[in-house]
C-alpha atoms as a PDB file:
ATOM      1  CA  UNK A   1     100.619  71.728 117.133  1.00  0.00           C
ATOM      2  CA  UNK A   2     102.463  75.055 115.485  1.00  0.00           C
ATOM      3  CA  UNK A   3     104.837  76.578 117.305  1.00  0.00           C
ATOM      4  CA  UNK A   4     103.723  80.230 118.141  1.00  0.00           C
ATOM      5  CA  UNK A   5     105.269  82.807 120.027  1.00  0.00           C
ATOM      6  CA  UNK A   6     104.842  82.876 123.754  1.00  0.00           C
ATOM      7  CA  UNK A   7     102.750  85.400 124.981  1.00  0.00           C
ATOM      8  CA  UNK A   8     103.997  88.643 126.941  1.00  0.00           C
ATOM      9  CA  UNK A   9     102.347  89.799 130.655  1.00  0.00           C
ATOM     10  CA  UNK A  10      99.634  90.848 128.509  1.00  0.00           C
ATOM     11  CA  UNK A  11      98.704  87.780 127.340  1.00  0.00           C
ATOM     12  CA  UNK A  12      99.284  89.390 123.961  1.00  0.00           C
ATOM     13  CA  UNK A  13     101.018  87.176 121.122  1.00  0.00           C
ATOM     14  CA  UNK A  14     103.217  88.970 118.035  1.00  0.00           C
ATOM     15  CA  UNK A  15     101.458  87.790 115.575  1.00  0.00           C
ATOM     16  CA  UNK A  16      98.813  89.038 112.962  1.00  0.00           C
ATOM     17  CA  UNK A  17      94.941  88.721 113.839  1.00  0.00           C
ATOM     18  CA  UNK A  18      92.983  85.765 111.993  1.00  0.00           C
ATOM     19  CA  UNK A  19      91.250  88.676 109.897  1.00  0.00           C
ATOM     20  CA  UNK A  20      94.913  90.568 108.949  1.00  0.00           C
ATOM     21  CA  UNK A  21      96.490  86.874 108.100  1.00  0.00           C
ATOM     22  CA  UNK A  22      93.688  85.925 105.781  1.00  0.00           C
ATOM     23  CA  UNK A  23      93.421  88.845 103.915  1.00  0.00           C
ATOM     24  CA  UNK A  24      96.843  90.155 103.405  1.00  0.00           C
ATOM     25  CA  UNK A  25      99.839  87.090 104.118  1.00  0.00           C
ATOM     26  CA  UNK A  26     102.124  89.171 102.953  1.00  0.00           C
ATOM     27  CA  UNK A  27     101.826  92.476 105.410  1.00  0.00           C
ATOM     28  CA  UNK A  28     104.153  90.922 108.203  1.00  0.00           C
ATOM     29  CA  UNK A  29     105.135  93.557 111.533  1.00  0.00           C
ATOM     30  CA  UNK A  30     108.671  94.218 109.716  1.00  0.00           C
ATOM     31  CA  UNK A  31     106.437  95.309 106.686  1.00  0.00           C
ATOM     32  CA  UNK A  32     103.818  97.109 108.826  1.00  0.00           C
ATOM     33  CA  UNK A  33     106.997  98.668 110.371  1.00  0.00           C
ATOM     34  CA  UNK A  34     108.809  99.353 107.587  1.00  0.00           C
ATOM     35  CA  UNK A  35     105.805 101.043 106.350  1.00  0.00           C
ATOM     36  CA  UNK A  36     105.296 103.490 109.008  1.00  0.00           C
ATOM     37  CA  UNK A  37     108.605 104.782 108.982  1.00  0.00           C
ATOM     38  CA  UNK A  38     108.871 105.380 105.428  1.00  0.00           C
ATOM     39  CA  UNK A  39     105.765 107.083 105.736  1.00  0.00           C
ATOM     40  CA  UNK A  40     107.190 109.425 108.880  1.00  0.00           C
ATOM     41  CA  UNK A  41     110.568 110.603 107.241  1.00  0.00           C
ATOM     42  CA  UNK A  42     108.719 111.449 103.638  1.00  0.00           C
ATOM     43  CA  UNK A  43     106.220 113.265 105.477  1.00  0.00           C
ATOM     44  CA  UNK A  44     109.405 114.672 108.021  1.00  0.00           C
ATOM     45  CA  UNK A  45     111.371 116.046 104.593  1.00  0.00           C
ATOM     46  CA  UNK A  46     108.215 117.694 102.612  1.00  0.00           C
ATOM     47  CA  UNK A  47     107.672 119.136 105.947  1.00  0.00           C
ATOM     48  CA  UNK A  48     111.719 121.130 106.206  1.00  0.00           C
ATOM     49  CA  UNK A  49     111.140 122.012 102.836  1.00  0.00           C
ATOM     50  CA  UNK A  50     109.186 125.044 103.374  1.00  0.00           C
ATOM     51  CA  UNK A  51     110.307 126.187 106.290  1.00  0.00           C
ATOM     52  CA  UNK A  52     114.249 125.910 105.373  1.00  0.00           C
ATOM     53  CA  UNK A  53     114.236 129.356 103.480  1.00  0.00           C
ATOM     54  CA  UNK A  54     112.361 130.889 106.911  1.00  0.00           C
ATOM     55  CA  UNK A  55     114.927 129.589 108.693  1.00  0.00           C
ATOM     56  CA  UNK A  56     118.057 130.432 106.864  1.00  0.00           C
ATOM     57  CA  UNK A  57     117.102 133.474 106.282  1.00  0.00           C
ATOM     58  CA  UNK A  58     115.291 135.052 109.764  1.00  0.00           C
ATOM     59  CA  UNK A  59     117.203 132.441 112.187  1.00  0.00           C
ATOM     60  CA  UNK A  60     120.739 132.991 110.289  1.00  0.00           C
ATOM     61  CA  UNK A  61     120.307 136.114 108.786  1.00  0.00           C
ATOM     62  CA  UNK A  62     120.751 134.828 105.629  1.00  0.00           C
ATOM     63  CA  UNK A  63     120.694 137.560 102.595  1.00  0.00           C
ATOM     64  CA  UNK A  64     118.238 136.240  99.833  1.00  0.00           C
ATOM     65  CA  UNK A  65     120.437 136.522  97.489  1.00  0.00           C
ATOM     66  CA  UNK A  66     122.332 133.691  99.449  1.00  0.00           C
ATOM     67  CA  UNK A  67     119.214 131.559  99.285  1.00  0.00           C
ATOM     68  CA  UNK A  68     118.572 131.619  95.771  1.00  0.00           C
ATOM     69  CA  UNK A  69     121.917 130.725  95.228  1.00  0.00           C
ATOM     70  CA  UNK A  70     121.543 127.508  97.572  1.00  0.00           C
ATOM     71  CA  UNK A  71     118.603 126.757  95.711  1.00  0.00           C
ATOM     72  CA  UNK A  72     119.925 127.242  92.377  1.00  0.00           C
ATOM     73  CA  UNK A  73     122.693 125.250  93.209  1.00  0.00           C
ATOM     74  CA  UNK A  74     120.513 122.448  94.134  1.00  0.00           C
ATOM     75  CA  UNK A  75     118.282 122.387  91.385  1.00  0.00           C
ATOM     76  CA  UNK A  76     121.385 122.277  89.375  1.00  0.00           C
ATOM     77  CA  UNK A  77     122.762 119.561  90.677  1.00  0.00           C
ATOM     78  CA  UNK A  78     119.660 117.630  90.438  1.00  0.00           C
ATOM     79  CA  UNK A  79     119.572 118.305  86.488  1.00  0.00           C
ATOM     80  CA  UNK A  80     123.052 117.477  86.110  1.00  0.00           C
ATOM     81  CA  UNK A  81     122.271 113.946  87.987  1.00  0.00           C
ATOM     82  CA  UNK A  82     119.384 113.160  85.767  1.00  0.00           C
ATOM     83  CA  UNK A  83     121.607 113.648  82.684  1.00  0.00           C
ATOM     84  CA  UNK A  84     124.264 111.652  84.175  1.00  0.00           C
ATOM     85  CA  UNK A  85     121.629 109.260  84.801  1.00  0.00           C
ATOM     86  CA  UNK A  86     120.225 109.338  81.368  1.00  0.00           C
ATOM     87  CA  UNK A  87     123.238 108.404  79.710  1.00  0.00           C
ATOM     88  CA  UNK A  88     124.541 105.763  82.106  1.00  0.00           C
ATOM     89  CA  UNK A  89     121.281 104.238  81.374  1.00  0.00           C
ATOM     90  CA  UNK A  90     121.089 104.863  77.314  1.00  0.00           C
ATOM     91  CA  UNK A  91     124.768 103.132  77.489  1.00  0.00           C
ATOM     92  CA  UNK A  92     123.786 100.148  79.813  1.00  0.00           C
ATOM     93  CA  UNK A  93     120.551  98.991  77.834  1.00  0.00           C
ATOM     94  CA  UNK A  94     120.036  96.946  74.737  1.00  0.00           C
ATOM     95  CA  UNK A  95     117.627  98.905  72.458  1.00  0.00           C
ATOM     96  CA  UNK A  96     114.402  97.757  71.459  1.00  0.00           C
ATOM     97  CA  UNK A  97     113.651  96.429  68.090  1.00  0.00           C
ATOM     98  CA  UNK A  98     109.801  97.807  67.990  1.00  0.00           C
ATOM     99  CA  UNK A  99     111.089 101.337  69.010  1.00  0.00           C
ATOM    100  CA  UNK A 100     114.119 102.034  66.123  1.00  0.00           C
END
């Protein structure tokens, strides 16, 4: 006999359905979970994104000029991490012999 979770007032046990276990082992409820909530803060940030400038600048009162400079300043930032990246990387890994 295998050991399986007791079931709740339900009558409900946590585990995956004999069609779910088959066909996919590996999707497990931390997976499932894990999943779901990646999926709800990506689609949370590309959601502020556009409405960040709206509110800085009606909410706040914000000048534009302000803005752009917050935005400059981030784009900046991000270039100057992907070049820091870049080189960390060029300096950590063993070139290839088919590509020099």
């Amino acid at each position: 006999m295998s050991a399986s979770p007791a079931p709740d007032a339900a009558g409900h046990r946590d585990v995956p359905g004999p069609v779910a276990a088959v066909r996919w082992p590996w999707l497990t409820r931390n997976v499932a979970v894990l999943c779901g909530v990646s999926f709800l803060q990506d689609t949370a940030s590309e959601l502020l994104y556009p409405i960040l400038p709206v509110f800085l600048t009606a909410v706040h009162g914000a000048p534009v000029a302000v803005l752009g400079i917050a935005e400059g300043a981030a784009d900046g930032a991000t270039a100057l991490a992907k070049v820091a990246a870049g080189i960390r990387v060029s300096a950590l890994t063993v070139p290839l012999s088919c590509c020099s």
